[in-house]
N, C-alpha and C. Protein backbone atom coordinates (compact mmCIF):
# COMPACT_ATOMS: atom_id res chain seq x y z
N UNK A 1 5.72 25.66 29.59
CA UNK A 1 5.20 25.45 28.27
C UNK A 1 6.03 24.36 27.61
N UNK A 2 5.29 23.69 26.89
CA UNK A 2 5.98 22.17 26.39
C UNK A 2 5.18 22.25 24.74
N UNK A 3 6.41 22.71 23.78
CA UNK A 3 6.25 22.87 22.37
C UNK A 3 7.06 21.24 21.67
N UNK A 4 6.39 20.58 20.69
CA UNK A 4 6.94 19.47 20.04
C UNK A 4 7.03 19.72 18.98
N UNK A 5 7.52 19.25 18.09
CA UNK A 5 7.84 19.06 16.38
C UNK A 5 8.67 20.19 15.81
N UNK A 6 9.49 20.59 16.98
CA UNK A 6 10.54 21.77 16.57
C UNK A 6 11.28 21.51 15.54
N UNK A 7 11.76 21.52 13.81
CA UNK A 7 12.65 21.74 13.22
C UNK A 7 13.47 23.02 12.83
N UNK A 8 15.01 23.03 12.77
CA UNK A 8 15.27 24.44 12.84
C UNK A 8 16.70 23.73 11.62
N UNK A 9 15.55 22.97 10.88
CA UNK A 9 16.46 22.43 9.28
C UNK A 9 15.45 23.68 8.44
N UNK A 10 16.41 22.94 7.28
CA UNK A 10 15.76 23.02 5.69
C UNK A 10 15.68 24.79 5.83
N UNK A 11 14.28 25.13 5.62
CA UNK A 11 13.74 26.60 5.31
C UNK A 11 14.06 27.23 6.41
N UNK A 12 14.02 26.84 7.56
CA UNK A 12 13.97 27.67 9.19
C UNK A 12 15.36 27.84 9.49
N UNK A 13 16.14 26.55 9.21
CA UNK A 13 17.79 26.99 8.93
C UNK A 13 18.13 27.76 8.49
N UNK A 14 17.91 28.10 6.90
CA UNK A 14 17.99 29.08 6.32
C UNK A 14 17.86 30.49 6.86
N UNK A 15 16.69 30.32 7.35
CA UNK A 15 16.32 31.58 7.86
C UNK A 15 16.78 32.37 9.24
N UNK A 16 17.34 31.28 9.84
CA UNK A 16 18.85 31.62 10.74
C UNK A 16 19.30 31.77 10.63
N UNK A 17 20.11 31.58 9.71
CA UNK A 17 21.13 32.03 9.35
C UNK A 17 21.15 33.40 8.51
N UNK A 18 20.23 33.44 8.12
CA UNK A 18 19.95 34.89 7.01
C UNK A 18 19.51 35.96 7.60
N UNK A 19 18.17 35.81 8.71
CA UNK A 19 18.09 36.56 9.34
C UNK A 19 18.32 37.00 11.14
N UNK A 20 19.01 35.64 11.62
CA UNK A 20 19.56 35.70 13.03
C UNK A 20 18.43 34.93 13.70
N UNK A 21 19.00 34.45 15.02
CA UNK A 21 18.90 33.12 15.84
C UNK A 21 16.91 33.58 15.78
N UNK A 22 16.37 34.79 16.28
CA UNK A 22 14.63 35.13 16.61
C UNK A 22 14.40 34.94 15.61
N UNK A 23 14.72 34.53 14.53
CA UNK A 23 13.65 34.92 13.02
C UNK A 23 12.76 34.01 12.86
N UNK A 24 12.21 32.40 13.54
CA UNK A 24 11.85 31.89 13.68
C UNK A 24 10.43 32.33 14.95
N UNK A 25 10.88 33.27 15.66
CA UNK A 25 10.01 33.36 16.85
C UNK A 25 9.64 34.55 17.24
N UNK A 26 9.97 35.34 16.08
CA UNK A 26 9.45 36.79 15.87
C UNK A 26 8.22 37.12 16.60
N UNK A 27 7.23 36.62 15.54
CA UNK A 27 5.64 36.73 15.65
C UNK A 27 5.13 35.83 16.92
N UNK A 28 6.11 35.10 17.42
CA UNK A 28 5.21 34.58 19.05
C UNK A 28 6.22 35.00 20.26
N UNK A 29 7.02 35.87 19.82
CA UNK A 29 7.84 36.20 21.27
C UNK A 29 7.00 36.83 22.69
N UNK A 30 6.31 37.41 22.20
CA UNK A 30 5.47 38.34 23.46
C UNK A 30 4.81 36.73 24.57
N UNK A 31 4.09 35.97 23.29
CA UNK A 31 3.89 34.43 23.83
C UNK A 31 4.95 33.97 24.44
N UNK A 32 5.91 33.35 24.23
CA UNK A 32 6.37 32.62 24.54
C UNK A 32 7.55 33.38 25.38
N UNK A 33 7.29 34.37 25.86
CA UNK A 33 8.16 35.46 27.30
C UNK A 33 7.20 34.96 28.34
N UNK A 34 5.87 34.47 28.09
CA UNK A 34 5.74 34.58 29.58
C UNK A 34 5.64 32.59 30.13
N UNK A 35 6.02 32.05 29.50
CA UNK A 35 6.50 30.92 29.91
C UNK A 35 7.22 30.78 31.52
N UNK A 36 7.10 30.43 32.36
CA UNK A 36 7.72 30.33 33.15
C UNK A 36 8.45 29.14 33.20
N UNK A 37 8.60 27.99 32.36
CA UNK A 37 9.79 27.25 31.59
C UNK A 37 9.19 26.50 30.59
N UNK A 38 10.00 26.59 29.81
CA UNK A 38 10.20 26.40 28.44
C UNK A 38 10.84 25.43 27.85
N UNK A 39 9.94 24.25 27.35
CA UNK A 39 10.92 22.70 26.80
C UNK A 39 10.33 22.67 25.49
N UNK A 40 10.91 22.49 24.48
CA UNK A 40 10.57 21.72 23.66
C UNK A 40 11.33 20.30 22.95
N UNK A 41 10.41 19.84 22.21
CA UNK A 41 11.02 18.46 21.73
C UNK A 41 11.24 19.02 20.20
N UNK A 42 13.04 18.84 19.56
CA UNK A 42 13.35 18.83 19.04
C UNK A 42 12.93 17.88 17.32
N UNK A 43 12.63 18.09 16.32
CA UNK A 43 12.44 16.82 15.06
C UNK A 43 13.46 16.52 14.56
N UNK A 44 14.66 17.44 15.02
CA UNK A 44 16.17 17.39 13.86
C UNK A 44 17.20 17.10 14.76
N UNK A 45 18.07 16.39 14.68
CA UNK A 45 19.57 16.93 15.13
C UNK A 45 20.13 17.85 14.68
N UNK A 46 20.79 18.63 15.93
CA UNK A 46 21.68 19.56 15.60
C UNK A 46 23.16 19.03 15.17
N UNK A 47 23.87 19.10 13.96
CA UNK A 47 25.25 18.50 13.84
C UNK A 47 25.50 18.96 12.26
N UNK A 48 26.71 18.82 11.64
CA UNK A 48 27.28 18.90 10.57
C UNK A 48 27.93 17.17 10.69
N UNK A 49 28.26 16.80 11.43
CA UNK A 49 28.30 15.26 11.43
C UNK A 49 27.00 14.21 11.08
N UNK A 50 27.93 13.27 10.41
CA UNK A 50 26.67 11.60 10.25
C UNK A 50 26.60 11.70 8.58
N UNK A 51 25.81 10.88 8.31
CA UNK A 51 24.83 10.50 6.78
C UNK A 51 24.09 10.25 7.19
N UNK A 52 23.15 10.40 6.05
CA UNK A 52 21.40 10.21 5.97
C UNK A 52 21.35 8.62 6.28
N UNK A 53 20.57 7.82 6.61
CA UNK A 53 20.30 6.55 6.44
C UNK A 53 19.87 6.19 4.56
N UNK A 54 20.53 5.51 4.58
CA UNK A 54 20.10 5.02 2.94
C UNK A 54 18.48 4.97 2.64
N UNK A 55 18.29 5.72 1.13
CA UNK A 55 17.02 5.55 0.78
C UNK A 55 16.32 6.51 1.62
N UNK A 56 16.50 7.05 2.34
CA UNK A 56 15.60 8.14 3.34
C UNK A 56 15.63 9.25 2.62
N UNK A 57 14.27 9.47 2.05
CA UNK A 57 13.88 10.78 1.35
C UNK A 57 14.10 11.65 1.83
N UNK A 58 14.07 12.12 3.20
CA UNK A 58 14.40 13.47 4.01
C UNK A 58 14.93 13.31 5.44
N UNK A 59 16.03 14.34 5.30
CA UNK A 59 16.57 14.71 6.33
C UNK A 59 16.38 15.82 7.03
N UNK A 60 15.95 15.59 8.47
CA UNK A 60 16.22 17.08 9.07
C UNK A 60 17.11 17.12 10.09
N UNK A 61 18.30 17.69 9.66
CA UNK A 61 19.61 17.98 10.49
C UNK A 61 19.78 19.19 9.70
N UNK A 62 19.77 19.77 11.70
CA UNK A 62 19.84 21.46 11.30
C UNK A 62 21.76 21.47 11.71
N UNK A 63 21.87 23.19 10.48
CA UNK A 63 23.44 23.27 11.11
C UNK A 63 23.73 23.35 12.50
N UNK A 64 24.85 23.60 13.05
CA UNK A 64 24.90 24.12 14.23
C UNK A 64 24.68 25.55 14.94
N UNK A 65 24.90 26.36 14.05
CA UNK A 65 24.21 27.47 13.94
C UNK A 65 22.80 28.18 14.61
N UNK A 66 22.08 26.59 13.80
CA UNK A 66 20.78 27.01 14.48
C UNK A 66 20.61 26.84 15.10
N UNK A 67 21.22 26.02 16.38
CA UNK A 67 21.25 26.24 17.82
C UNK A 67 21.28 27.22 18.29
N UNK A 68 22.03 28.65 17.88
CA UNK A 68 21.59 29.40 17.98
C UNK A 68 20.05 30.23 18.67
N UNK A 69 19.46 29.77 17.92
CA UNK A 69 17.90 29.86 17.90
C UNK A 69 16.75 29.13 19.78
N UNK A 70 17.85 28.38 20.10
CA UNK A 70 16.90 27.85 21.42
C UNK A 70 17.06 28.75 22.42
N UNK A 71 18.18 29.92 22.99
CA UNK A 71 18.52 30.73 23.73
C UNK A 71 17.99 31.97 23.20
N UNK A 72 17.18 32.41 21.79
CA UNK A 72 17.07 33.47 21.62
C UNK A 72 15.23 33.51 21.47
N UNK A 73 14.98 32.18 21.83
CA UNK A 73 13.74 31.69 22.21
C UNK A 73 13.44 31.83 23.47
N UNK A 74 14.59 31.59 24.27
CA UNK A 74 14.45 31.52 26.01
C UNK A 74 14.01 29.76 25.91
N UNK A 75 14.24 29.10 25.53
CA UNK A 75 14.45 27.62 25.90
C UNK A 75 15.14 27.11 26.91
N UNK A 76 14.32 26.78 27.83
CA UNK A 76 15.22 26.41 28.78
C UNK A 76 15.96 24.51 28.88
N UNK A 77 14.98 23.58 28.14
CA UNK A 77 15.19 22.86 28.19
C UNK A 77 14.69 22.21 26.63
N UNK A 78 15.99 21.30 25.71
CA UNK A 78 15.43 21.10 24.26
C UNK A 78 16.03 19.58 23.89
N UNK A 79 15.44 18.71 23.95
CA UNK A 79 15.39 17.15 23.62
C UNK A 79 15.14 16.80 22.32
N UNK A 80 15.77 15.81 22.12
CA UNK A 80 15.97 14.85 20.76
C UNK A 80 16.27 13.59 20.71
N UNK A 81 15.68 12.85 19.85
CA UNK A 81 15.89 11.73 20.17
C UNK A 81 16.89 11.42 18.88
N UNK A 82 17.65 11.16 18.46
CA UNK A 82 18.51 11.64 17.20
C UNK A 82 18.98 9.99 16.77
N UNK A 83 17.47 9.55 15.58
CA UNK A 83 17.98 8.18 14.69
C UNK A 83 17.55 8.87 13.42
N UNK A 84 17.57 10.29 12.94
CA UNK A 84 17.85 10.31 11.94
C UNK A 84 18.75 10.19 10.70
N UNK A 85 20.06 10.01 11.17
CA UNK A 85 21.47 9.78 10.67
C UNK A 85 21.91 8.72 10.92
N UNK A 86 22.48 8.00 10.17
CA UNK A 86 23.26 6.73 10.47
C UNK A 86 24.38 6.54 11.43
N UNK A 87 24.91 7.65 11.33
CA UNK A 87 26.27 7.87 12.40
C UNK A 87 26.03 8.74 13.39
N UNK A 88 24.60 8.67 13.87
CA UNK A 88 24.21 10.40 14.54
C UNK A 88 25.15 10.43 15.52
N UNK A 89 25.50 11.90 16.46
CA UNK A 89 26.69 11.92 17.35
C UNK A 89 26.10 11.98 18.76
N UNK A 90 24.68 11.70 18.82
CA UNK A 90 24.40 11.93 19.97
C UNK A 90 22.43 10.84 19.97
N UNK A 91 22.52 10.24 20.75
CA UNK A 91 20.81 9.70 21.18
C UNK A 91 20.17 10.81 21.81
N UNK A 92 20.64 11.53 22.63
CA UNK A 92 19.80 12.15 23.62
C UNK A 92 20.41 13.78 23.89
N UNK A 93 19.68 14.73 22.70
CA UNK A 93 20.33 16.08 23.61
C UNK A 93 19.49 16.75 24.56
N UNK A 94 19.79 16.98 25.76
CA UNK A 94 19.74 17.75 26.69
C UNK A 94 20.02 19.05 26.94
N UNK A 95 19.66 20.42 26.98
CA UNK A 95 20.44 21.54 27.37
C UNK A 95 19.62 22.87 27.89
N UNK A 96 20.39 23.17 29.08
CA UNK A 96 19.91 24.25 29.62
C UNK A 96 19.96 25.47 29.21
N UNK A 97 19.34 26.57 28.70
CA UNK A 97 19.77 27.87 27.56
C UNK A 97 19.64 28.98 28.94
N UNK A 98 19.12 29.13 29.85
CA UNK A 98 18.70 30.12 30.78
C UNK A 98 20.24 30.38 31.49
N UNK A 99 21.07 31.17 31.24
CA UNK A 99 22.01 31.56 32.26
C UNK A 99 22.23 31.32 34.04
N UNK A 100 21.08 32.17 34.11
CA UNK A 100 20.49 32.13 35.20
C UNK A 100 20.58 30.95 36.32
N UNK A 101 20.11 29.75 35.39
CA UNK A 101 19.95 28.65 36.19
C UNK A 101 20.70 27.83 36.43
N UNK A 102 21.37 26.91 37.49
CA UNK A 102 22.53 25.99 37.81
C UNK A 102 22.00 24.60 37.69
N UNK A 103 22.73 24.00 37.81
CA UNK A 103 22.01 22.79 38.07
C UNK A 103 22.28 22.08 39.41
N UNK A 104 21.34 20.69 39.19
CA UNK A 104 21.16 20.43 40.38
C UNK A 104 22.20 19.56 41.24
């Protein structure tokens, strides 16, 4: 399964933090268990590092926290392309959440 326009800023942050990493994926967990792998494409960086780019009405940079949230999804694989920040700390995140699995 291949989900896009993941943000886990602003309101959904919040809500990680308030109510723990599933509170986002409550109502589609039974869905998204039977995935036999699981990517999505990230909208935010994950970081407490960088600034906004000047003049940019909105930011979505989630805390780190809400990383949290991709392992309690069963994400196995979660990408970003990260030019929302001026100083972002990373172009490209990559990461495996499944225990289970090694790499290659």
């Amino acid at each position: 399964m291949v989900v896009g326009d993941v943000v886990l800023a602003q309101s959904t942050g919040r809500r990680i933090i308030k109510n723990g990493p599933d509170a986002p994926w409550r109502k589609v967990a039974g869905f998204l268990d039977q995935a036999e792998l699981f990517m999505i494409n990230l909208e935010c960086p994950i970081s407490d590092r960088g600034t906004s780019w000047p003049g940019e009405k909105y930011t979505l940079r989630a805390r780190p926290a809400s990383a949290d949230a991709l392992p309690a999804a069963g994400v196995d694989v979660a990408n970003h392309t990260a030019w929302a920040t001026s100083s972002s700390p990373t172009s490209v995140v990559c990461r495996m959440t499944r225990p289970s699995w090694t790499s290659p």
